[in-house]
Structure formats: structure tokens, C-alpha cells
Protein backbone atom coordinates (compact mmCIF):
# COMPACT_ATOMS: atom_id res chain seq x y z
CA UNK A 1 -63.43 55.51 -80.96
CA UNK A 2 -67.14 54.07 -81.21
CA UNK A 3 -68.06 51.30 -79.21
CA UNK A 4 -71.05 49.45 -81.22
CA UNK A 5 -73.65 47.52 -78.18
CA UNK A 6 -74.99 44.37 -79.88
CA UNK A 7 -78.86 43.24 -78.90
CA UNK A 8 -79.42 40.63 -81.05
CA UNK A 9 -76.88 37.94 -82.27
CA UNK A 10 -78.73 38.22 -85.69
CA UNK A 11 -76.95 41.92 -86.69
CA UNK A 12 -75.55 41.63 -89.71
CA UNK A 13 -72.73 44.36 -88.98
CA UNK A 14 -70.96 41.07 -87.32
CA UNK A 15 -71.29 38.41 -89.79
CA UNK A 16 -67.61 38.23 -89.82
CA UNK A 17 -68.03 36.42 -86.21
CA UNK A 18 -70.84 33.55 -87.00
CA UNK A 19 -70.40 30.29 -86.50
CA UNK A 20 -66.67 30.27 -85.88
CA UNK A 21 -66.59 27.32 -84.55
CA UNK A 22 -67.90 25.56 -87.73
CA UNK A 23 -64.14 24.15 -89.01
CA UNK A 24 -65.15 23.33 -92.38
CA UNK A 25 -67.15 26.59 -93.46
CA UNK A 26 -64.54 28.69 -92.18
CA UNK A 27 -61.80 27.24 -93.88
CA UNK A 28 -63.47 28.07 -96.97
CA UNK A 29 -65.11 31.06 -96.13
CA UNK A 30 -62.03 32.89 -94.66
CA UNK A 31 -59.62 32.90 -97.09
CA UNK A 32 -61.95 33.74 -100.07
CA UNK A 33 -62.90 36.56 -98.30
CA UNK A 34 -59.67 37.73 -97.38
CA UNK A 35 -59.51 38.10 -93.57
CA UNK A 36 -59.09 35.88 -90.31
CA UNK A 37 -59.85 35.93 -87.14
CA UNK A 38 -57.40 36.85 -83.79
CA UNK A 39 -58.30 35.62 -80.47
CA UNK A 40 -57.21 36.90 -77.24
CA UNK A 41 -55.71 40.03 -76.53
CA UNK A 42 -51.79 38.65 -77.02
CA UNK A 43 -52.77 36.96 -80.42
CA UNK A 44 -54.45 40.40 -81.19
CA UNK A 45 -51.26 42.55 -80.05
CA UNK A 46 -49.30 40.72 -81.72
CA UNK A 47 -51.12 40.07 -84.98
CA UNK A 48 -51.00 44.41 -84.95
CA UNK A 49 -47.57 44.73 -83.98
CA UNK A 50 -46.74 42.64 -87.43
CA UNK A 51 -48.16 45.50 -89.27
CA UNK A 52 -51.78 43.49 -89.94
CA UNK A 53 -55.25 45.73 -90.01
CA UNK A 54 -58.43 45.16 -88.15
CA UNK A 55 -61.53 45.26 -89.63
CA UNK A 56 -63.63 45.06 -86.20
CA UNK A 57 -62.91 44.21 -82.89
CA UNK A 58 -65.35 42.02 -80.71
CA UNK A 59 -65.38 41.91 -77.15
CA UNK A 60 -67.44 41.71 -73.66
CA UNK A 61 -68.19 44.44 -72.13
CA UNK A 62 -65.12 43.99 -69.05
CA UNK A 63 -62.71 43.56 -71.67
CA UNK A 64 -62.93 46.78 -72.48
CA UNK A 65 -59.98 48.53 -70.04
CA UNK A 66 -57.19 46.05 -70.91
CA UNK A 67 -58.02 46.57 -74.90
CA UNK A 68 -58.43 50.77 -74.20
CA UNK A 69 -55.06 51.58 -76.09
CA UNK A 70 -55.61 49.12 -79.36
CA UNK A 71 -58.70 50.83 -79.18
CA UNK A 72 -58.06 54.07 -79.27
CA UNK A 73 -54.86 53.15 -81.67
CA UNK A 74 -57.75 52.17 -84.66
CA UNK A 75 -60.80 55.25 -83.93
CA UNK A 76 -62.11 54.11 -87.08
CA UNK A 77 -62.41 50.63 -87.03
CA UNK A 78 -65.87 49.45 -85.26
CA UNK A 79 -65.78 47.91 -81.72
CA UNK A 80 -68.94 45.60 -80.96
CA UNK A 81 -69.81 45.32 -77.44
CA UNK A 82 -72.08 42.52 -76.33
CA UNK A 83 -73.06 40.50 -73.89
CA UNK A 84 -71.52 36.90 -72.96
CA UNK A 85 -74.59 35.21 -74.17
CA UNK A 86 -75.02 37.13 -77.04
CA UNK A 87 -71.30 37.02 -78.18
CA UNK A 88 -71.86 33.32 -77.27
CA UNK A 89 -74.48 32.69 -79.67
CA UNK A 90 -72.69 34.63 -82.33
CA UNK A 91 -69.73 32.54 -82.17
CA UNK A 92 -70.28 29.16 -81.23
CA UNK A 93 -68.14 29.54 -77.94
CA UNK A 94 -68.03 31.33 -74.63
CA UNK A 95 -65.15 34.08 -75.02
CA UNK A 96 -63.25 34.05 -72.40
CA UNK A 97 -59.53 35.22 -73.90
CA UNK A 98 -60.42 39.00 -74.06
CA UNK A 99 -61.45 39.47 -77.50
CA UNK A 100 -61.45 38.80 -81.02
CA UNK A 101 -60.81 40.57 -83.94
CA UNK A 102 -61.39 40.18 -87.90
CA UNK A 103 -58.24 41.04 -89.14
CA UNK A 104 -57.15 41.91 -93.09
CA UNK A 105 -55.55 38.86 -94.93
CA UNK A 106 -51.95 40.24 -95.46
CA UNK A 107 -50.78 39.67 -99.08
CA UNK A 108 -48.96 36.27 -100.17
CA UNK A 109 -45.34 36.86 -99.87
CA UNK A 110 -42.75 35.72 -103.27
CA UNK A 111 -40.58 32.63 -102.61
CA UNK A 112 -37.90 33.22 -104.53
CA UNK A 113 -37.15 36.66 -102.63
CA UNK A 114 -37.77 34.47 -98.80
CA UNK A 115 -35.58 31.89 -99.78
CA UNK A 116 -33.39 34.12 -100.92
CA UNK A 117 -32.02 35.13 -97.18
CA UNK A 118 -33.36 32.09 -95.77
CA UNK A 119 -30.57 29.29 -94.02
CA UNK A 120 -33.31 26.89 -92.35
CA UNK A 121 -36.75 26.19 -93.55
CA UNK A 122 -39.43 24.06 -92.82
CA UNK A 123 -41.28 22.29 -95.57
CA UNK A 124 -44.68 20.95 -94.57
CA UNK A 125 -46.78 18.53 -96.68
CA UNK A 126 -50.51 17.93 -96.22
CA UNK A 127 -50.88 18.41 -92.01
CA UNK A 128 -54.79 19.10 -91.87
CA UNK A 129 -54.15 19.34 -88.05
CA UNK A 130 -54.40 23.39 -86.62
CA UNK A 131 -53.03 21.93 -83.82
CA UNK A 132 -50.24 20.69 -85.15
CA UNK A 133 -49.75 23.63 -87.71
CA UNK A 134 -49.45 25.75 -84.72
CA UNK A 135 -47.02 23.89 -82.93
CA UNK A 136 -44.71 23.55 -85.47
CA UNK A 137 -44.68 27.67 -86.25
CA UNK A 138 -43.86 27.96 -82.57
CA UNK A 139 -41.36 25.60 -83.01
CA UNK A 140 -40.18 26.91 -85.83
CA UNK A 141 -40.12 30.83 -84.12
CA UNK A 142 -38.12 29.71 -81.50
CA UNK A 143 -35.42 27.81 -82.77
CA UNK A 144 -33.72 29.32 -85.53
CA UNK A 145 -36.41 28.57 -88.80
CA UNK A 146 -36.23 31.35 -91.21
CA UNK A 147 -39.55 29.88 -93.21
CA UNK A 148 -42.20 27.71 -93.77
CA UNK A 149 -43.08 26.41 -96.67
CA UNK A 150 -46.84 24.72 -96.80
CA UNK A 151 -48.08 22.30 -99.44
CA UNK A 152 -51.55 23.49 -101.17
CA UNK A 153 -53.36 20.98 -98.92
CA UNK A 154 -52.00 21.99 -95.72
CA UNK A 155 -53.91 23.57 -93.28
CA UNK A 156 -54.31 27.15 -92.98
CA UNK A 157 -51.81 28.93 -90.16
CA UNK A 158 -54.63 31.99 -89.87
CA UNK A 159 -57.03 30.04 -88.65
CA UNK A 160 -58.11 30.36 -85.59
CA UNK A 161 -56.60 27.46 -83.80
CA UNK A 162 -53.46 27.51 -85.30
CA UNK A 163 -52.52 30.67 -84.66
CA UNK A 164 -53.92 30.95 -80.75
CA UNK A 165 -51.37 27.52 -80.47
CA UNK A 166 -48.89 28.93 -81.96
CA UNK A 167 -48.98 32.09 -79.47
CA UNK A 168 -49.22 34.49 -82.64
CA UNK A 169 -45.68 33.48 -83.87
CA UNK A 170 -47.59 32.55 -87.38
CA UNK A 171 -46.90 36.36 -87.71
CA UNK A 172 -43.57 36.26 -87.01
CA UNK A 173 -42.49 33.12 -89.26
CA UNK A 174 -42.71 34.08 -93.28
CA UNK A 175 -44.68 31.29 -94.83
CA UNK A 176 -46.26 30.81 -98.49
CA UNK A 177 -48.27 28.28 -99.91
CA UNK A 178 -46.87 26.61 -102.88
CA UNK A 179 -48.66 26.34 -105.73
CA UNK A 180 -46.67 23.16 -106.58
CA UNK A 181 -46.29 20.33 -105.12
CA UNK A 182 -43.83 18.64 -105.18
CA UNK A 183 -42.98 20.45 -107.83
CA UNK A 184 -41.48 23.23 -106.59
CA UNK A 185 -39.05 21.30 -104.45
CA UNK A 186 -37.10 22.26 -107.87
CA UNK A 187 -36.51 25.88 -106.30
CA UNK A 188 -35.19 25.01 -102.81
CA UNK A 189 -32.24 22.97 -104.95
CA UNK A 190 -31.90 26.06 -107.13
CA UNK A 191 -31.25 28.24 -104.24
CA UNK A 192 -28.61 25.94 -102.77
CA UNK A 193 -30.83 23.72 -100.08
CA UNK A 194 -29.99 20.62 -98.96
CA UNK A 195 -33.67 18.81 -98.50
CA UNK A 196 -33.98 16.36 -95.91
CA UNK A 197 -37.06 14.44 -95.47
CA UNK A 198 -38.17 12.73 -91.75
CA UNK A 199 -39.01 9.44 -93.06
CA UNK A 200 -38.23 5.91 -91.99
CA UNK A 201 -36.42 4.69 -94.64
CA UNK A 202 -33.23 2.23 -95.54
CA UNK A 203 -31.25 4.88 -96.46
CA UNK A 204 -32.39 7.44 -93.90
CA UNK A 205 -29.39 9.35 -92.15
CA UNK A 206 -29.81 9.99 -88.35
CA UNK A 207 -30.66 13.28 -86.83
CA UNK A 208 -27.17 13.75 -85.27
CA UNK A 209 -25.66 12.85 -88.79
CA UNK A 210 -27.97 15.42 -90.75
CA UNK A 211 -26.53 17.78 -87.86
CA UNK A 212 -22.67 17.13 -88.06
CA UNK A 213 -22.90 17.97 -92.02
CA UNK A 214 -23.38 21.17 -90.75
CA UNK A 215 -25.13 22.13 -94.12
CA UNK A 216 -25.41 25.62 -95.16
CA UNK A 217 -28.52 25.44 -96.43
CA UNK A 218 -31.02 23.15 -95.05
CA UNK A 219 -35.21 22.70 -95.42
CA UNK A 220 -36.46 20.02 -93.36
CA UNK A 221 -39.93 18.21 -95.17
CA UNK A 222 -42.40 16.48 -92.80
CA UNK A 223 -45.26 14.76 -93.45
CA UNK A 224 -49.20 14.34 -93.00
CA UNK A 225 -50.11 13.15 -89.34
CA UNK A 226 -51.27 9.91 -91.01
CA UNK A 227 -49.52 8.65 -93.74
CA UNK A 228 -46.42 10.46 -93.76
CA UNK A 229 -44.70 11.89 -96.96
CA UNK A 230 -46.26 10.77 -100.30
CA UNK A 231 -43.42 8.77 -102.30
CA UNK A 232 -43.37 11.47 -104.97
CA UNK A 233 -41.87 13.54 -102.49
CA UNK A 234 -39.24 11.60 -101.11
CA UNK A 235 -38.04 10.35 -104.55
CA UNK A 236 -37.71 14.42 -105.02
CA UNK A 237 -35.40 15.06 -102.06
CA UNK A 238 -31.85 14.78 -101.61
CA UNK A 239 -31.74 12.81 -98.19
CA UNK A 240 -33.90 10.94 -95.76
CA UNK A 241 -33.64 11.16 -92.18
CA UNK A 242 -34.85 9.33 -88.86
CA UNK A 243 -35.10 10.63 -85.15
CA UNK A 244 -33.55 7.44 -83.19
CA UNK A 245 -35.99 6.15 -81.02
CA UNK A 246 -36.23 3.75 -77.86
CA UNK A 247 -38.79 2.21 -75.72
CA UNK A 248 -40.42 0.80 -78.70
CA UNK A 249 -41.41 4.10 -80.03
CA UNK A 250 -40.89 3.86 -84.17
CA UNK A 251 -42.58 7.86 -84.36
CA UNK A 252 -43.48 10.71 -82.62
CA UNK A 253 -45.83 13.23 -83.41
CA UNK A 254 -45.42 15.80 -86.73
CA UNK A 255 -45.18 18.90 -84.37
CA UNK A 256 -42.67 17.05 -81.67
CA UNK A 257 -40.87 15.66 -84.37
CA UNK A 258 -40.18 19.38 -85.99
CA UNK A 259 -38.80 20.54 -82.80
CA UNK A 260 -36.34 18.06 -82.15
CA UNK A 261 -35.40 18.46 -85.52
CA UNK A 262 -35.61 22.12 -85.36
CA UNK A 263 -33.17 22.23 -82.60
CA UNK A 264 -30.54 19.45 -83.89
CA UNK A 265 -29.94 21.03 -86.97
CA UNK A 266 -29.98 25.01 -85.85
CA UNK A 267 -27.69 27.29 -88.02
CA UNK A 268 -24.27 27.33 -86.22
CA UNK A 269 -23.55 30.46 -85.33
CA UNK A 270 -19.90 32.17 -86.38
């Protein structure tokens, strides 16, 4: 293992690192160039454990010890050591969660093949929120989602946000981007789903009727923080369905919403 001492937060060898927290460029930037970035040790470890490569690591000096073993786990992948202020400049932030790495892109995964052995998925249209995004994969890891299905205009789950909310369970979830939407709605029926849309609706079932059809097959479809699901899509799925609320409340938010859902309708196990 090399460790590589930064002097200047103008070295090029760490271009991966600039202006991270610029939202906008590195949306773009990230995916086209087929890596993300992993912050804090945990996210890190657990982005590794999935089987993911590091390009670099990027750390403060201290952090060195508790990172040793990744480390010495990747000799060949550079390890730049800098100051706080430097690493500070670089980014855009003070690091204070370990480290970061650039990590490899992993390759899109096939639908057909993760639907395929999937019993509960989550469909998500349009949420721009990282928050939110990461929530909802944490959500999803805990309680019983198989997948995640994202609509092209959803945010990304690598970035940075999304995944440090989500505790690094974005690596533990399977999700694809469709290329279609709504389009390929078409290929959950074909595979035996039931699609049920959260939406306030005449028609909409409640939660704890979704849950007592005990469906096979189920994909849950929630909507944009904002507007909610675009009337395309709910003329596309099979059923409608409402969290009953009191207190006034008519909505709660996307990534609350998921994990009551998440939980009602859990595969029943036996």
C-alpha cells in the first residue's frame, strides 16, 4: 500500500473529489463517468463487501488506523492523505465520517431476470429527493422488498446523499432504472404482479385491504414528493391505494409512506 500526501487542493490525481458538494454537476458528471462516491467508513465497508471496486480512497491523516485493513485489502489502489483544510477545499465540506472513496459504477442489472425471483417490489416515479431515495432503500432493506424499480427521472441511489441515508443498503437492494416509463409497467403484469399505486383516489383500496389480499406478487408505485403519480401511471395500474389518516393529515411523506406500506403488505411467510 502507498499512501499519496496531498499539498495543494489543485492536484489533478484527485479530480474525482472536486466540488462534491455541487448537486447538479455531480449528478451529471458521475454517472457518465462511471463511478460514485462512498462516504464514511460503514458506507465504504459496505459498498466493498457488495463486491464494488475502489478507484482511490481519500482520507485525513487520523483516519488512517481504523481504514488499515481496507487498505491493505486494495495495495494497488491509491490512498490520498491530506490535510482537513486541504481535503476541505477539495470537496466542498469538512470530512468528518472517516473517509471517502471513488468507487467503480457496478453494471446495470436485467429486469426481467430480478423480477424473475422477486415477491415485493418497490416502484418509484420521479422522487428528485436523495433524501428521500435513501430512506425508502432503507426501508425497503429492512422490511421484506426484493427490488426497486426507479423511473428515468428519479434520482440517483449512488449519490452521495442517498446512499450515506440509506446506511449503504442501496447495495444491498437490486434496483434498475427503466428505460420506460410507464411503459414498462407492461412487464411487472407479465411476470404476475399485482401493481398498487399510493394515491388518493375514489376507488383507492385501504392499506389493510391491499394487505388481507395477501397477493403473491405485489410492486407498490409511489410518487414525486410534489405532485404525486402522473395520471398516465395510475390509468396503467391495476389498483389504487390510501394509508388512512387522522388528525387532519390527508399525506405523509414519500419515504414514511413506503415504510408503512412496506411493512403492511410484507410477504407472509409459510
Amino acid at each position: 500500500m502507498s499512501l499519496l500526501y496531498l499539498s495543494t487542493a489543485t492536484d489533478p490525481r484527485v479530480a474525482d473529489y472536486t466540488n462534491l458538494t455541487d448537486t447538479a454537476l455531480r449528478r451529471r458528471r458521475e454517472p457518465e463517468e462511471g463511478m460514485y462516491i462512498a462516504e464514511s467508513s460503514k458506507v465504504l465497508r459496505r459498498a466493498l463487501d457488495a463486491g464494488h471496486r475502489p478507484r482511490s480512497f481519500f482520507l485525513a491523516e487520523k483516519w488512517i488506523p481504523d481504514l488499515q485493513d481496507l487498505l491493505d485489502r486494495y495495495p494497488d489502489v491509491p490512498a490520498y492523505v491530506g490535510s482537513a483544510e486541504v481535503l476541505e477545499e477539495i470537496t466542498g465540506f469538512h470530512l468528518h465520517r472517516g473517509a471517502l472513496a471513488a468507487m467503480e459504477r457496478p453494471a446495470p442489472l436485467e429486469l426481467a431476470p430480478l423480477l424473475a425471483s422477486a415477491r415485493r417490489v418497490a416502484v418509484l416515479e420521479d422522487i428528485v429527493d436523495h433524501t428521500n431515495i435513501g430512506a425508502i432503500f432503507r426501508s425497503a432493506a429492512a422490511l421484506g422488498v426484493d427490488a426497486v424499480l426507479i423511473s428515468p427521472r428519479c434520482a440517483d441511489p449512488l449519490y452521495r446523499r442517498a446512499i450515506r441515508v440509506s446506511m449503504g443498503t442501496v447495495f444491498q437492494v437490486p434496483w434498475v432504472r427503466l428505460a420506460e416509463w410507464p411503459g414498462q409497467l407492461s412487464m411487472l403484469h407479465d411476470a404476475g404482479f399485482v401493481t398498487a399505486a399510493l394515491a388518493l383516489t375514489e376507488e383507492s383500496l385501504t392499506l389493510d385491504q391491499l394487505s388481507a389480499r395477501r397477493d403473491e406478487r405485489l410492486a407498490l408505485v409511489l410518487g414525486t414528493e410534489g405532485d404525486g403519480l402522473a395520471d398516465g401511471t395510475l390509468s396503467a395500474v391495476d389498483l389504487t391505494v390510501r394509508i388512512p389518516m387522522s388528525g387532519g393529515v390527508d399525506s405523509l411523506n414519500v419515504a414514511a409512506a413506503s415504510a408503512v406500506a412496506f411493512w403492511e403488505c410484507r410477504p407472509q411467510q409459510g
